[in-house]
Protein backbone atom coordinates (compact mmCIF):
# COMPACT_ATOMS: atom_id res chain seq x y z
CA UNK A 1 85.98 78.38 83.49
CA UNK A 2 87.51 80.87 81.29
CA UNK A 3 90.74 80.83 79.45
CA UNK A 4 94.03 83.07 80.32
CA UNK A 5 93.40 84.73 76.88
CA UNK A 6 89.42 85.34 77.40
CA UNK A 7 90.26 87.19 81.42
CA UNK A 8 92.88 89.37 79.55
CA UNK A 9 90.16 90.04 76.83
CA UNK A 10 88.05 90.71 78.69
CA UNK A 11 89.56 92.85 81.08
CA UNK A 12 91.17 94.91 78.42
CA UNK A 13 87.43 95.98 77.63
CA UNK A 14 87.96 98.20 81.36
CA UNK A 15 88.99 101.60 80.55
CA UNK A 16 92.12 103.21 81.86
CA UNK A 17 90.13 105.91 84.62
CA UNK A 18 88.07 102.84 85.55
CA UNK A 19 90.96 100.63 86.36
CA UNK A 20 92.87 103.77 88.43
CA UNK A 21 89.63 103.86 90.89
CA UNK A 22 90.24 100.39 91.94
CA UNK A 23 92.51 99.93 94.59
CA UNK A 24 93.64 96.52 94.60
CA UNK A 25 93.72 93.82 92.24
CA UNK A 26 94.00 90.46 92.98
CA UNK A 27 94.00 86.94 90.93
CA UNK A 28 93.45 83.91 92.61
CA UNK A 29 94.18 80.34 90.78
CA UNK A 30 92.40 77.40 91.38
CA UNK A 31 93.44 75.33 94.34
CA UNK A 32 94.20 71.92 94.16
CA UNK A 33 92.54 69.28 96.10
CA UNK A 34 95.66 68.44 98.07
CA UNK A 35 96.21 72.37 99.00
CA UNK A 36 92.85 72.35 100.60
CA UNK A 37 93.60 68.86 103.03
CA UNK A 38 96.45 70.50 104.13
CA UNK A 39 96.20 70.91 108.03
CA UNK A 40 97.97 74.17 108.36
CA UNK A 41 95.57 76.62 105.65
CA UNK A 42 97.17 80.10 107.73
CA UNK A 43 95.88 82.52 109.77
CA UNK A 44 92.93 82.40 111.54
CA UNK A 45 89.39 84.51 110.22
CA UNK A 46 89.50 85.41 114.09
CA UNK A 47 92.72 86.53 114.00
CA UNK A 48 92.35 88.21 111.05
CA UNK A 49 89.51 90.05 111.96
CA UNK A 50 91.44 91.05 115.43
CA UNK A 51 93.97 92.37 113.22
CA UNK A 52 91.51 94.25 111.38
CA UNK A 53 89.83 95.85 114.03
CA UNK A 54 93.27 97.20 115.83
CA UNK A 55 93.73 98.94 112.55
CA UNK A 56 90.74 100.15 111.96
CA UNK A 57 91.23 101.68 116.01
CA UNK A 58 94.59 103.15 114.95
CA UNK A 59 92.48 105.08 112.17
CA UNK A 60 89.67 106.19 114.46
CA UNK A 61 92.77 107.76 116.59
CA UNK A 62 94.60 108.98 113.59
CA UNK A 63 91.65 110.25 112.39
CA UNK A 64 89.67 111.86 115.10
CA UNK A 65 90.11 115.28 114.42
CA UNK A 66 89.12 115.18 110.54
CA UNK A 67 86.11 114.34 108.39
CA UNK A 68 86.99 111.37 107.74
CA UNK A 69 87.13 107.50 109.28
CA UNK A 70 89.28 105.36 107.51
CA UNK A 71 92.68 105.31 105.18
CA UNK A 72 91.00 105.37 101.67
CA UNK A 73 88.92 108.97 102.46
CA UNK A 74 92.49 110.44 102.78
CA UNK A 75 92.51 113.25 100.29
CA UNK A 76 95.95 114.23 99.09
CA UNK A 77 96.58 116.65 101.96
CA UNK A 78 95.96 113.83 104.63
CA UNK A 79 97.87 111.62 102.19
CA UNK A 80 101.00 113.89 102.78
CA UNK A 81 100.48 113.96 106.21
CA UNK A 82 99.75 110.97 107.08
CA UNK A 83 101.90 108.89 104.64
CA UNK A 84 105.40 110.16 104.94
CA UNK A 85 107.98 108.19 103.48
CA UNK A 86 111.74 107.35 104.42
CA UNK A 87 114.41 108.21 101.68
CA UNK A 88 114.04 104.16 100.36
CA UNK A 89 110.50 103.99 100.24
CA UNK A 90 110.78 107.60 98.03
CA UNK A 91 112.72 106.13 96.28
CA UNK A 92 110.56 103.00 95.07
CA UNK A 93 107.96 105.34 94.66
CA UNK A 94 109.66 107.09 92.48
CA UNK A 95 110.70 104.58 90.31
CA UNK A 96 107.30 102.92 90.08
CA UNK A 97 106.19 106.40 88.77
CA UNK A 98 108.40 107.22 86.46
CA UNK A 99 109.33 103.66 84.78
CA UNK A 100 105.39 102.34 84.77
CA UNK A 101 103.96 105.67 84.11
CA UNK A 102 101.57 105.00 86.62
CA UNK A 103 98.66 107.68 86.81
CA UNK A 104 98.88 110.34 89.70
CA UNK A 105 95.64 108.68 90.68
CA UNK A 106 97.17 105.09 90.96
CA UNK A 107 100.14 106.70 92.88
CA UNK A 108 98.29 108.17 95.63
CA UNK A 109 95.98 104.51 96.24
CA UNK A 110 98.87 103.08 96.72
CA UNK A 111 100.31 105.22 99.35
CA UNK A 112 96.47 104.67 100.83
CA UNK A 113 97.20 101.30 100.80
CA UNK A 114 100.71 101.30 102.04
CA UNK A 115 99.35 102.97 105.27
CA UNK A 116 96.74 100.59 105.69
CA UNK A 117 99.18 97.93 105.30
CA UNK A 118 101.25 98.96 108.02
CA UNK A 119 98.28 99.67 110.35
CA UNK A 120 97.53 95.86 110.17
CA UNK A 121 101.19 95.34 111.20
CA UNK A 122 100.74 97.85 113.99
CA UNK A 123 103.11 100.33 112.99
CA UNK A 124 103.70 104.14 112.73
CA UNK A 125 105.82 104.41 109.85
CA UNK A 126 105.14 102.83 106.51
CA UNK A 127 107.97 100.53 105.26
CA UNK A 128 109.57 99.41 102.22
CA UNK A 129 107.67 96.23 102.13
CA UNK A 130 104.69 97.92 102.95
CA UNK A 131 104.88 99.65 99.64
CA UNK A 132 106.19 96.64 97.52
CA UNK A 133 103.36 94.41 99.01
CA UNK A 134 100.84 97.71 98.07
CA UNK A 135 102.88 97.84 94.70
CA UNK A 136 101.80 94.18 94.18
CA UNK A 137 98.05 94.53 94.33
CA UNK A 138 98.41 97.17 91.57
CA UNK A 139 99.74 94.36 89.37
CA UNK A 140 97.24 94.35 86.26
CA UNK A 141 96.78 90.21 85.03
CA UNK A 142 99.22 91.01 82.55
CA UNK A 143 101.47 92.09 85.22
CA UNK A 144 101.76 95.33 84.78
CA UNK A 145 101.75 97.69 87.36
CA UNK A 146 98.53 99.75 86.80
C-alpha cells in the first residue's frame, strides 16, 4: 500500500486539463475489520440500482427532444437550461469560482453533476446540497477543490 505522501506524488504528476475532464474524485480509506461485521453496511445494490434507473428515466424524458441521453452530454446551452439555479445555490457557485479559481471547465461538471444528483433524489430543481455534495467530489486529495 502506498503512503499519503507517494498518492499526492503521484497524483501531482496529472496535469491541470487532465484533472478538469474528470468529473468526480473520490478517496476511499481502508476499512476496518469491525466496519465490515457491522450488520447495517447501507443501502441496498438493488435499491441503488432502482434509484439509478428512475434517474436515468427522468433523463430519457428530459432529454427526448435533443441529441443527447444522459446529464454529462449536456453542452453549455443544455447546461443553462437544464441546470438553473436558485439565488443560494448562485451564490455557492459563485464563491467556489471565484475563491478556488476553479476552471470554467470544472464549473460546468459540477453543475452536470449537481443535476444528476438531484435526479437520484427525484427532484426538479437542483438544491443547495445538491451542489455542496457535487462540490465535494471535486475535492483534489489535498483537498482542494479542483
Amino acid at each position: 500500500m502506498c503512503s499519503e505522501y507517494e498518492r499526492k506524488r503521484y497524483l501531482n504528476k496529472l496535469s491541470g486539463p487532465l484533472i478538469d475532464r474528470i468529473d468526480m474524485f473520490t478517496f476511499v480509506s481502508p476499512s476496518k475489520y469491525s466496519d465490515i461485521k457491522k450488520e447495517n453496511m447501507g443501502e441496498t445494490s438493488s435499491a441503488i440500482k432502482k434509484r439509478v434507473s428512475i434517474a436515468r428515466d427522468i433523463q430519457k424524458t428530459r432529454f427526448k427532444y435533443e441529441s443527447i441521453n444522459t446529464n454529462s452530454q449536456m453542452n453549455v446551452k443544455l447546461i443553462k437550461r437544464y441546470c438553473e439555479l436558485d439565488e443560494k445555490c448562485e451564490s455557492i457557485m459563485k464563491k467556489i469560482f471565484t475563491n478556488y479559481k476553479i476552471s470554467t471547465r470544472a464549473y460546468y461538471r459540477i453543475l452536470k453533476v449537481s443535476r444528476t444528483i438531484a435526479d437520484l433524489k427525484n427532484r426538479e430543481n437542483i438544491l443547495q446540497e445538491d451542489i455542496i455534495e457535487a462540490i465535494n467530489y471535486r475535492k483534489f486529495i489535498n483537498g482542494n477543490i479542483i
